[in-house]
PDB file of N, CA and C in Angstrom:
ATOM      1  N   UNK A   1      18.974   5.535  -3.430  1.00  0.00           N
ATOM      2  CA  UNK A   1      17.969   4.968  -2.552  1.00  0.00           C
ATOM      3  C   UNK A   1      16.837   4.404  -3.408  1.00  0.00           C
ATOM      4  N   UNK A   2      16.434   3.329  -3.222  1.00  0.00           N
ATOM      5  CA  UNK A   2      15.472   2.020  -3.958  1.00  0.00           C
ATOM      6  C   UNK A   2      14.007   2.684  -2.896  1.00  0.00           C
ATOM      7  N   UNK A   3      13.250   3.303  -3.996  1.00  0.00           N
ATOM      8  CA  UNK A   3      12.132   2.984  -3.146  1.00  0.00           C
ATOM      9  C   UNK A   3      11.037   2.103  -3.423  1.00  0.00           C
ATOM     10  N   UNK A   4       9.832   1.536  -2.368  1.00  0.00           N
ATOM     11  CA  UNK A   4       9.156   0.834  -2.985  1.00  0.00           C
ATOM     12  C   UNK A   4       7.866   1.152  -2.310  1.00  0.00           C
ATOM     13  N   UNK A   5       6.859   0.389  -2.613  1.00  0.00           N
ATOM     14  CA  UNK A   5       5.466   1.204  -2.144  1.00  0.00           C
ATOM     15  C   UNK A   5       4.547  -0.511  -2.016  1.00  0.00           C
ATOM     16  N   UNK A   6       4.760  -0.701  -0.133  1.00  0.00           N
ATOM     17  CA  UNK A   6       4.653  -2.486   0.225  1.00  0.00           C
ATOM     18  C   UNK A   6       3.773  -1.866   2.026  1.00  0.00           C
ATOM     19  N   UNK A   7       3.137  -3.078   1.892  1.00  0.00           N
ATOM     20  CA  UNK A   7       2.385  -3.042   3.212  1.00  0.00           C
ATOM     21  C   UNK A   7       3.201  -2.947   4.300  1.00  0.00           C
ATOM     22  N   UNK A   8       2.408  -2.454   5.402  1.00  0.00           N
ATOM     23  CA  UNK A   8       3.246  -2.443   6.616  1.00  0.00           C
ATOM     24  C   UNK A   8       2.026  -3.099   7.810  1.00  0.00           C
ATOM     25  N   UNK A   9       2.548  -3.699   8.361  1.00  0.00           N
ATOM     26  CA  UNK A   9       1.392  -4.713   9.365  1.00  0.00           C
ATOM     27  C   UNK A   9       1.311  -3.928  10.621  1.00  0.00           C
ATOM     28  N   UNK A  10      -0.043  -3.840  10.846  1.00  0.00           N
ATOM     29  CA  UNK A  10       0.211  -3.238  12.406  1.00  0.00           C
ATOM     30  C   UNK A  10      -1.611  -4.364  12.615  1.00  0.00           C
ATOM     31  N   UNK A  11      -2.011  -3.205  13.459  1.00  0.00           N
ATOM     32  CA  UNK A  11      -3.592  -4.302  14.391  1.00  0.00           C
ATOM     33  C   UNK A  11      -2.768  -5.221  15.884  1.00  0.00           C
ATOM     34  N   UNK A  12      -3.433  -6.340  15.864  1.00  0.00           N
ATOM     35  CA  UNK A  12      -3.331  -6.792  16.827  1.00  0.00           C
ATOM     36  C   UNK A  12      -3.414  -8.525  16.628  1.00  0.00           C
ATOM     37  N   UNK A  13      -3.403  -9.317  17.941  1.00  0.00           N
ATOM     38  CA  UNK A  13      -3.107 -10.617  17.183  1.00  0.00           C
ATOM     39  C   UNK A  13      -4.389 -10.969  17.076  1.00  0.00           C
ATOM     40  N   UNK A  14      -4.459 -11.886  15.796  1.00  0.00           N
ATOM     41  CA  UNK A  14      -5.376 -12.612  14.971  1.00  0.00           C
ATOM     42  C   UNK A  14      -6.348 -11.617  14.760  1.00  0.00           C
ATOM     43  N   UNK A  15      -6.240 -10.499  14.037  1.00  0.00           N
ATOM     44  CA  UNK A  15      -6.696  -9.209  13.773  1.00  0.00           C
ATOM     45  C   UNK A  15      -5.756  -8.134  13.138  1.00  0.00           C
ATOM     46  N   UNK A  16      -5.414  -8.766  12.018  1.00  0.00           N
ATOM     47  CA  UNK A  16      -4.371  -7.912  11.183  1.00  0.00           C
ATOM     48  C   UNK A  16      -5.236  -6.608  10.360  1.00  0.00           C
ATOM     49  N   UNK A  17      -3.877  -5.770  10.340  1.00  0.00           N
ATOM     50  CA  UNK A  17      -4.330  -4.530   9.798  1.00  0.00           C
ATOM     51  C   UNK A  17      -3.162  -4.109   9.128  1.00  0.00           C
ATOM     52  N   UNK A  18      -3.088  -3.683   8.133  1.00  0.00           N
ATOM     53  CA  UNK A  18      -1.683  -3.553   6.583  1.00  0.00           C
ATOM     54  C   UNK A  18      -1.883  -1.491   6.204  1.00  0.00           C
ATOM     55  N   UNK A  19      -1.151  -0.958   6.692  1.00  0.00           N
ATOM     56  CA  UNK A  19      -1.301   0.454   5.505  1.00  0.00           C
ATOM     57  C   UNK A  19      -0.224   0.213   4.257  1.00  0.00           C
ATOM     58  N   UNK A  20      -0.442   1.060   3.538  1.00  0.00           N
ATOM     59  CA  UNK A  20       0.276   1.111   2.225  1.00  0.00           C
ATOM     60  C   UNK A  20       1.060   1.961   2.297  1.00  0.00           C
ATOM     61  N   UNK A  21       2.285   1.597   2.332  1.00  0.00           N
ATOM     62  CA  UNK A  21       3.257   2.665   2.993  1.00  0.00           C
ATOM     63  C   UNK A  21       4.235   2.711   1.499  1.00  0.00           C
ATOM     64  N   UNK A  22       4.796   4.129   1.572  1.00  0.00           N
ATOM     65  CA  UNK A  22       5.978   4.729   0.337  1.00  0.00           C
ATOM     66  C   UNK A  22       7.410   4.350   1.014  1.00  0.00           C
ATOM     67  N   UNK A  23       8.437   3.408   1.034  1.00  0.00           N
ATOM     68  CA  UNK A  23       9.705   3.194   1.813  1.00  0.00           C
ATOM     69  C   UNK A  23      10.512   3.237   1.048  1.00  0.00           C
ATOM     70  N   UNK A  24      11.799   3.397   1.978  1.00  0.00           N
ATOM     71  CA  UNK A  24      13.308   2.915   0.894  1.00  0.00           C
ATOM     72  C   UNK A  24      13.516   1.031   1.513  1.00  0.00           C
ATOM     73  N   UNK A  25      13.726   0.750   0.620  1.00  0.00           N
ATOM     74  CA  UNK A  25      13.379  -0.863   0.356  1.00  0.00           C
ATOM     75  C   UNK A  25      14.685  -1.611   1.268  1.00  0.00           C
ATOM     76  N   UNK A  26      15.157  -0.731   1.864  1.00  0.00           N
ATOM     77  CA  UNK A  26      16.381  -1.503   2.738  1.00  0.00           C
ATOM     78  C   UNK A  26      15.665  -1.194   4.715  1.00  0.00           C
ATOM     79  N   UNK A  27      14.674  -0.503   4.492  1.00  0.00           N
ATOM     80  CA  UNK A  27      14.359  -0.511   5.575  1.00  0.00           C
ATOM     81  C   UNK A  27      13.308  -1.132   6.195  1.00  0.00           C
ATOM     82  N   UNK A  28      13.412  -1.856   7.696  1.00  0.00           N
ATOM     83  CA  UNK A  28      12.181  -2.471   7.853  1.00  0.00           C
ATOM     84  C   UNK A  28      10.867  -2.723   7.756  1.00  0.00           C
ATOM     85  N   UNK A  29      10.378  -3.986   7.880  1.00  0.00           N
ATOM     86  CA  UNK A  29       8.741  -3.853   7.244  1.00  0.00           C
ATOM     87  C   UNK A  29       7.835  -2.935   8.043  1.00  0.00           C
ATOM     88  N   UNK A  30       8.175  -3.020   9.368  1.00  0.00           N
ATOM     89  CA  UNK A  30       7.196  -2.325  10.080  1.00  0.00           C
ATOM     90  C   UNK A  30       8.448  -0.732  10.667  1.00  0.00           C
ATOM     91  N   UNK A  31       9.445  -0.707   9.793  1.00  0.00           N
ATOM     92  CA  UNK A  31       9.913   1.055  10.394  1.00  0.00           C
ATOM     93  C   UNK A  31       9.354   2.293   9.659  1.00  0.00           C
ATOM     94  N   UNK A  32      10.739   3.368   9.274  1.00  0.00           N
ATOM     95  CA  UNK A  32      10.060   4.277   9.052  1.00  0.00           C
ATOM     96  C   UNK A  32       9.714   4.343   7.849  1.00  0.00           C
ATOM     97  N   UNK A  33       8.891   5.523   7.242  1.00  0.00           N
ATOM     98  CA  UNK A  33       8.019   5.341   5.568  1.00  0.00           C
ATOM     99  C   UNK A  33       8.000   6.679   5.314  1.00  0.00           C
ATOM    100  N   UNK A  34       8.446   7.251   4.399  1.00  0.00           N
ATOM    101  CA  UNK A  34       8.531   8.734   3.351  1.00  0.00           C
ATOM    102  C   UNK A  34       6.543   8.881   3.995  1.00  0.00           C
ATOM    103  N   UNK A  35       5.964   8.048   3.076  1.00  0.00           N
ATOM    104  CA  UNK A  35       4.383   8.422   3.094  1.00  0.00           C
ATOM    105  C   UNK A  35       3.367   7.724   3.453  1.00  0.00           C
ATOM    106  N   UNK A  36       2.198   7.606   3.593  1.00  0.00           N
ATOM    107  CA  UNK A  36       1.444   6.240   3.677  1.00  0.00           C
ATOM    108  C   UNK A  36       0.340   7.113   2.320  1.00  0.00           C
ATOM    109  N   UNK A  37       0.043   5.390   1.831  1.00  0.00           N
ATOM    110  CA  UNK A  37      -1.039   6.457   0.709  1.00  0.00           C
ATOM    111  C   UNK A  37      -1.972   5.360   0.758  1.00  0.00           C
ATOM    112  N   UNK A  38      -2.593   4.385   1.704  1.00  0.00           N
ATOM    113  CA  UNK A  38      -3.743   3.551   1.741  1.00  0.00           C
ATOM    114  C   UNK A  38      -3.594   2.939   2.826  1.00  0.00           C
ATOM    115  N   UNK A  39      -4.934   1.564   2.924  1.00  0.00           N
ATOM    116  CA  UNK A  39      -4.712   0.953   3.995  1.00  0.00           C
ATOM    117  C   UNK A  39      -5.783  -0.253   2.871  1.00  0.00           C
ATOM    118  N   UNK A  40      -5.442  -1.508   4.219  1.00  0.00           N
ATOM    119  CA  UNK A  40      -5.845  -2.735   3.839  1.00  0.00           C
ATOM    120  C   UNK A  40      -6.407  -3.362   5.099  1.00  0.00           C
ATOM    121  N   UNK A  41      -7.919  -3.431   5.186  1.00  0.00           N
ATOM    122  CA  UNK A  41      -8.347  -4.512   6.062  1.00  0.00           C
ATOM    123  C   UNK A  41      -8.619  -5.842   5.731  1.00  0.00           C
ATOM    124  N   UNK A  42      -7.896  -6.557   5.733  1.00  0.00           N
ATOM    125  CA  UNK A  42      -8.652  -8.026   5.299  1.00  0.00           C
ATOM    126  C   UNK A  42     -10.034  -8.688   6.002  1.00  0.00           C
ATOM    127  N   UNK A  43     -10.033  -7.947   7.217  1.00  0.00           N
ATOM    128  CA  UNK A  43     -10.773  -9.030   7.927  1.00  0.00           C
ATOM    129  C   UNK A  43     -12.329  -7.553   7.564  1.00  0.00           C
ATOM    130  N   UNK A  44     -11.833  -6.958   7.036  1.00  0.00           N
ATOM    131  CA  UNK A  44     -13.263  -5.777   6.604  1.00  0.00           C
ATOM    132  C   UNK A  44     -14.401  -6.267   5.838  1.00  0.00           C
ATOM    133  N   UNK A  45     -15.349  -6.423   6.166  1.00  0.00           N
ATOM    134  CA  UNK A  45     -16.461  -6.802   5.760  1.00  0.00           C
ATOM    135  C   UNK A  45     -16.822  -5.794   3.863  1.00  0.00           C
ATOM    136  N   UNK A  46     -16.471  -4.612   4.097  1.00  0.00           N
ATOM    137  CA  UNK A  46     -17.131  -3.650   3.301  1.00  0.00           C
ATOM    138  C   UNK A  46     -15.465  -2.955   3.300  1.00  0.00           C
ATOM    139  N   UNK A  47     -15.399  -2.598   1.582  1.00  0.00           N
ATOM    140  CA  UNK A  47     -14.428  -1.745   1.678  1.00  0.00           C
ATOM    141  C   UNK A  47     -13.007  -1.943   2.846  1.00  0.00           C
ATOM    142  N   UNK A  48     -12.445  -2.968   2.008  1.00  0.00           N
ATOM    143  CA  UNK A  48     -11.497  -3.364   3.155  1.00  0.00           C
ATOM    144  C   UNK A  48     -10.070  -2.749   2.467  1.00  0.00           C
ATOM    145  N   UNK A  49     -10.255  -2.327   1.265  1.00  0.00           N
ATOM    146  CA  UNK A  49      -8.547  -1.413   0.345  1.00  0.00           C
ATOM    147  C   UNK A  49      -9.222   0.100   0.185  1.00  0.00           C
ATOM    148  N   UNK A  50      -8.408   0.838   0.758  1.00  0.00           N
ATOM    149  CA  UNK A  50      -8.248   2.195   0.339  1.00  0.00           C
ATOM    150  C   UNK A  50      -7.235   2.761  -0.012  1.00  0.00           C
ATOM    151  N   UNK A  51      -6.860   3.313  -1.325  1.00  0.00           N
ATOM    152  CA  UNK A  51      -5.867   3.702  -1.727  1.00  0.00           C
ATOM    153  C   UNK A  51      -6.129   5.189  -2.252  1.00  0.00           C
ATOM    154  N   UNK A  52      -4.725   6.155  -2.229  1.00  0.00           N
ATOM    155  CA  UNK A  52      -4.374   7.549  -2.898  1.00  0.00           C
ATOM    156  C   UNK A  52      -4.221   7.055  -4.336  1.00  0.00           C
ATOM    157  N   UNK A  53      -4.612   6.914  -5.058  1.00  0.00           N
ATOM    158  CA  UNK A  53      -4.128   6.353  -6.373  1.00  0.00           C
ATOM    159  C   UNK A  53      -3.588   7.379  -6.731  1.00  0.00           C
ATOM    160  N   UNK A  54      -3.815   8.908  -6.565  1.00  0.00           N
ATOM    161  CA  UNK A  54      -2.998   9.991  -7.254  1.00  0.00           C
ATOM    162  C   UNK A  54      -1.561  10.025  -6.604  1.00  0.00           C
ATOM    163  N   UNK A  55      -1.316  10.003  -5.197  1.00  0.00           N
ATOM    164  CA  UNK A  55      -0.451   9.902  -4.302  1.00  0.00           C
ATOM    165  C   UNK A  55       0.468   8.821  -5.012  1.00  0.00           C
ATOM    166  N   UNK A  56      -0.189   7.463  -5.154  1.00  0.00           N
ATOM    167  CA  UNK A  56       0.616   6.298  -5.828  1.00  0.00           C
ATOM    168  C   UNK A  56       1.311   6.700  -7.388  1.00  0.00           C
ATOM    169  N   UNK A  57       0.628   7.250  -8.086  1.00  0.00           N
ATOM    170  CA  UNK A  57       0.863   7.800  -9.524  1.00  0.00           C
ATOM    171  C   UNK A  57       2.016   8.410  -9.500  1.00  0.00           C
ATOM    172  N   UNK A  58       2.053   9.368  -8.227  1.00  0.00           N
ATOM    173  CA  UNK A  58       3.237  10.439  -8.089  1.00  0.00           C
ATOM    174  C   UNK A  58       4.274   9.955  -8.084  1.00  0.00           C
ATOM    175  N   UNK A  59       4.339   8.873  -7.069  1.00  0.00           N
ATOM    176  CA  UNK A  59       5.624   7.725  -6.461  1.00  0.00           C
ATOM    177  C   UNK A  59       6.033   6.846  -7.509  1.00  0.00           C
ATOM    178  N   UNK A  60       5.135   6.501  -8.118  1.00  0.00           N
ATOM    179  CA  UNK A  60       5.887   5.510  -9.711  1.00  0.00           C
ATOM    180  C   UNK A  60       6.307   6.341 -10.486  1.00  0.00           C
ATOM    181  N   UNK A  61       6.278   6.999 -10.800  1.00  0.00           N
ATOM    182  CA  UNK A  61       6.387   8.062 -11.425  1.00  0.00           C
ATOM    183  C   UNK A  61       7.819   8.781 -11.603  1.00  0.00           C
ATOM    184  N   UNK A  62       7.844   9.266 -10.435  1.00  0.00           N
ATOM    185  CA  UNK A  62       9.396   9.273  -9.647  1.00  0.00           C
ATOM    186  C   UNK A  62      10.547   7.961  -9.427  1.00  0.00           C
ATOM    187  N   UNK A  63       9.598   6.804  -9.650  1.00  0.00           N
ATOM    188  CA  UNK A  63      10.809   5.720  -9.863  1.00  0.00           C
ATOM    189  C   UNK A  63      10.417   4.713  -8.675  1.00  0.00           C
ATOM    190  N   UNK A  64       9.309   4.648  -8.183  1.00  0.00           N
ATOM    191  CA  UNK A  64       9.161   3.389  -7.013  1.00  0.00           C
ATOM    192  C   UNK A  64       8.648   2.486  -7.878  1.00  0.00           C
ATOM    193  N   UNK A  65       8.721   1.415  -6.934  1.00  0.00           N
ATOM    194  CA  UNK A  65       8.271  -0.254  -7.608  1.00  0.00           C
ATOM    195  C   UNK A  65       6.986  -1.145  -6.396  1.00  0.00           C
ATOM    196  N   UNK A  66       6.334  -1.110  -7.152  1.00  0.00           N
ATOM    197  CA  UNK A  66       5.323  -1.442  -6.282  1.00  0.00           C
ATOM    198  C   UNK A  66       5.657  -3.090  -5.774  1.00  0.00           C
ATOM    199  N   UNK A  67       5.120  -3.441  -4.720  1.00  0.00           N
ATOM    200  CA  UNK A  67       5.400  -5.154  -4.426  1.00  0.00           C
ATOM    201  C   UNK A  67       4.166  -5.636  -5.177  1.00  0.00           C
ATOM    202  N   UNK A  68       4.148  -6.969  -5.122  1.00  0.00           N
ATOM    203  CA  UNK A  68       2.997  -8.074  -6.059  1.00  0.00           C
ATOM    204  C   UNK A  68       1.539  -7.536  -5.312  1.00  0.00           C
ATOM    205  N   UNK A  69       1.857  -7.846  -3.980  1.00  0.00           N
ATOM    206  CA  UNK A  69       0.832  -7.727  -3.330  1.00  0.00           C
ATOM    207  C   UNK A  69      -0.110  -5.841  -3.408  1.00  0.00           C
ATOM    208  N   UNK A  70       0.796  -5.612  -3.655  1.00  0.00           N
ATOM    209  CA  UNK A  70       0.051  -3.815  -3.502  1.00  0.00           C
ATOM    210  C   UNK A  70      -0.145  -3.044  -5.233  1.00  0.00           C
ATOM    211  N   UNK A  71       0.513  -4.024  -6.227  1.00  0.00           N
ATOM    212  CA  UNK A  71       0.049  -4.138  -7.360  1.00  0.00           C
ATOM    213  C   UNK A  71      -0.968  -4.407  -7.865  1.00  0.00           C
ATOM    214  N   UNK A  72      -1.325  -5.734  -7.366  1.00  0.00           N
ATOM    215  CA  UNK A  72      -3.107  -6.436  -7.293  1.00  0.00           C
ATOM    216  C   UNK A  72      -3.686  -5.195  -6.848  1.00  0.00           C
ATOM    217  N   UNK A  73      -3.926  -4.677  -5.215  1.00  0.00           N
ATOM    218  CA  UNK A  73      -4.270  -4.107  -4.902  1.00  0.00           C
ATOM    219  C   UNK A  73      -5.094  -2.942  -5.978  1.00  0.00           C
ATOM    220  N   UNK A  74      -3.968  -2.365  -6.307  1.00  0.00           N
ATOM    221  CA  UNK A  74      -3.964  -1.144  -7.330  1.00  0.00           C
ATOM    222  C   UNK A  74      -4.351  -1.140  -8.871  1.00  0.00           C
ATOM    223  N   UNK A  75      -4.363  -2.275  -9.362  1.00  0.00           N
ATOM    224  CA  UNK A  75      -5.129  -3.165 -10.312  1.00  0.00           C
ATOM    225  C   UNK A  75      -6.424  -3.084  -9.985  1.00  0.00           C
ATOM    226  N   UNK A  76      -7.102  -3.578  -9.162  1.00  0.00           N
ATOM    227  CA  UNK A  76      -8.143  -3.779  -8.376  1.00  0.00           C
ATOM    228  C   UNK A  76      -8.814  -2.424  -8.042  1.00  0.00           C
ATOM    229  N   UNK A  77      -8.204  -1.238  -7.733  1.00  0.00           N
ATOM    230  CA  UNK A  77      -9.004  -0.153  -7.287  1.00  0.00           C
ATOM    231  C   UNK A  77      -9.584   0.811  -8.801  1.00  0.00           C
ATOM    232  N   UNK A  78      -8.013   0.578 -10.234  1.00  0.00           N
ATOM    233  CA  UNK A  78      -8.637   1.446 -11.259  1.00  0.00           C
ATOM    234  C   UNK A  78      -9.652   0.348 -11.446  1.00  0.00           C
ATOM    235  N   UNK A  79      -9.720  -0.767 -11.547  1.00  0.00           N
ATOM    236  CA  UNK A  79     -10.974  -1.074 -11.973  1.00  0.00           C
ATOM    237  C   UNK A  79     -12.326  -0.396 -11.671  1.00  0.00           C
ATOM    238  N   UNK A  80     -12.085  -0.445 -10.156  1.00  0.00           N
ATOM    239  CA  UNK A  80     -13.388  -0.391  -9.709  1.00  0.00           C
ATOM    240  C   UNK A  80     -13.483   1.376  -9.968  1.00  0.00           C
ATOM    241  N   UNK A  81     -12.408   2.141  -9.971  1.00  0.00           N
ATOM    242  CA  UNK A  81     -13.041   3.604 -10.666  1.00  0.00           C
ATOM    243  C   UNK A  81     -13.435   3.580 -12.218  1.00  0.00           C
ATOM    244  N   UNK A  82     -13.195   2.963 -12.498  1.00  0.00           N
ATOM    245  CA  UNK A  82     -13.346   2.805 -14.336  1.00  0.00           C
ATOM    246  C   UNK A  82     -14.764   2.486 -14.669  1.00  0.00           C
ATOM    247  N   UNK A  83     -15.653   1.425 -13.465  1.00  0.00           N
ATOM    248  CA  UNK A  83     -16.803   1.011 -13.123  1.00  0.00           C
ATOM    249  C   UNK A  83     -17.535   2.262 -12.448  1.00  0.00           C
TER     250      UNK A  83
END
């Protein structure tokens, strides 16, 4: 089993809302998910990425592959703890 660690869309229309979900990579974008370890508001004024970065650490770790999009993400958050 391929896992990977990729957004999952939920909210409402023209009002999107993304968590950061732990999956096996054959299963749908919006089904079921081992874990969730963040979330993503785009349309958030303040603090629109929250991530488990320890939670995430665990899961690569063990062998998941993050998507492009939740890579940035996670790029983006050690920064801002490093700051």
């Amino acid at each position: 089993m391929a896992v990977v660690i990729r957004l999952r869309k939920e909210g409402k229309k023209n009002r999107p809302y993304f968590r950061v979900v732990v999956t096996d990579k054959l299963s749908p974008r919006d089904g079921r998910f081992l874990e969730m370890v963040g979330t993503y508001d785009p349309m958030g004024k303040h603090e629109g990425m929250k991530l488990k970065l320890d939670r995430i650490d665990h899961w690569i770790g063990k062998g998941a592959k993050a998507s492009e999009t939740v890579a940035g993400f996670i790029r983006k958050a050690r920064r801002a703890t490093k700051a």
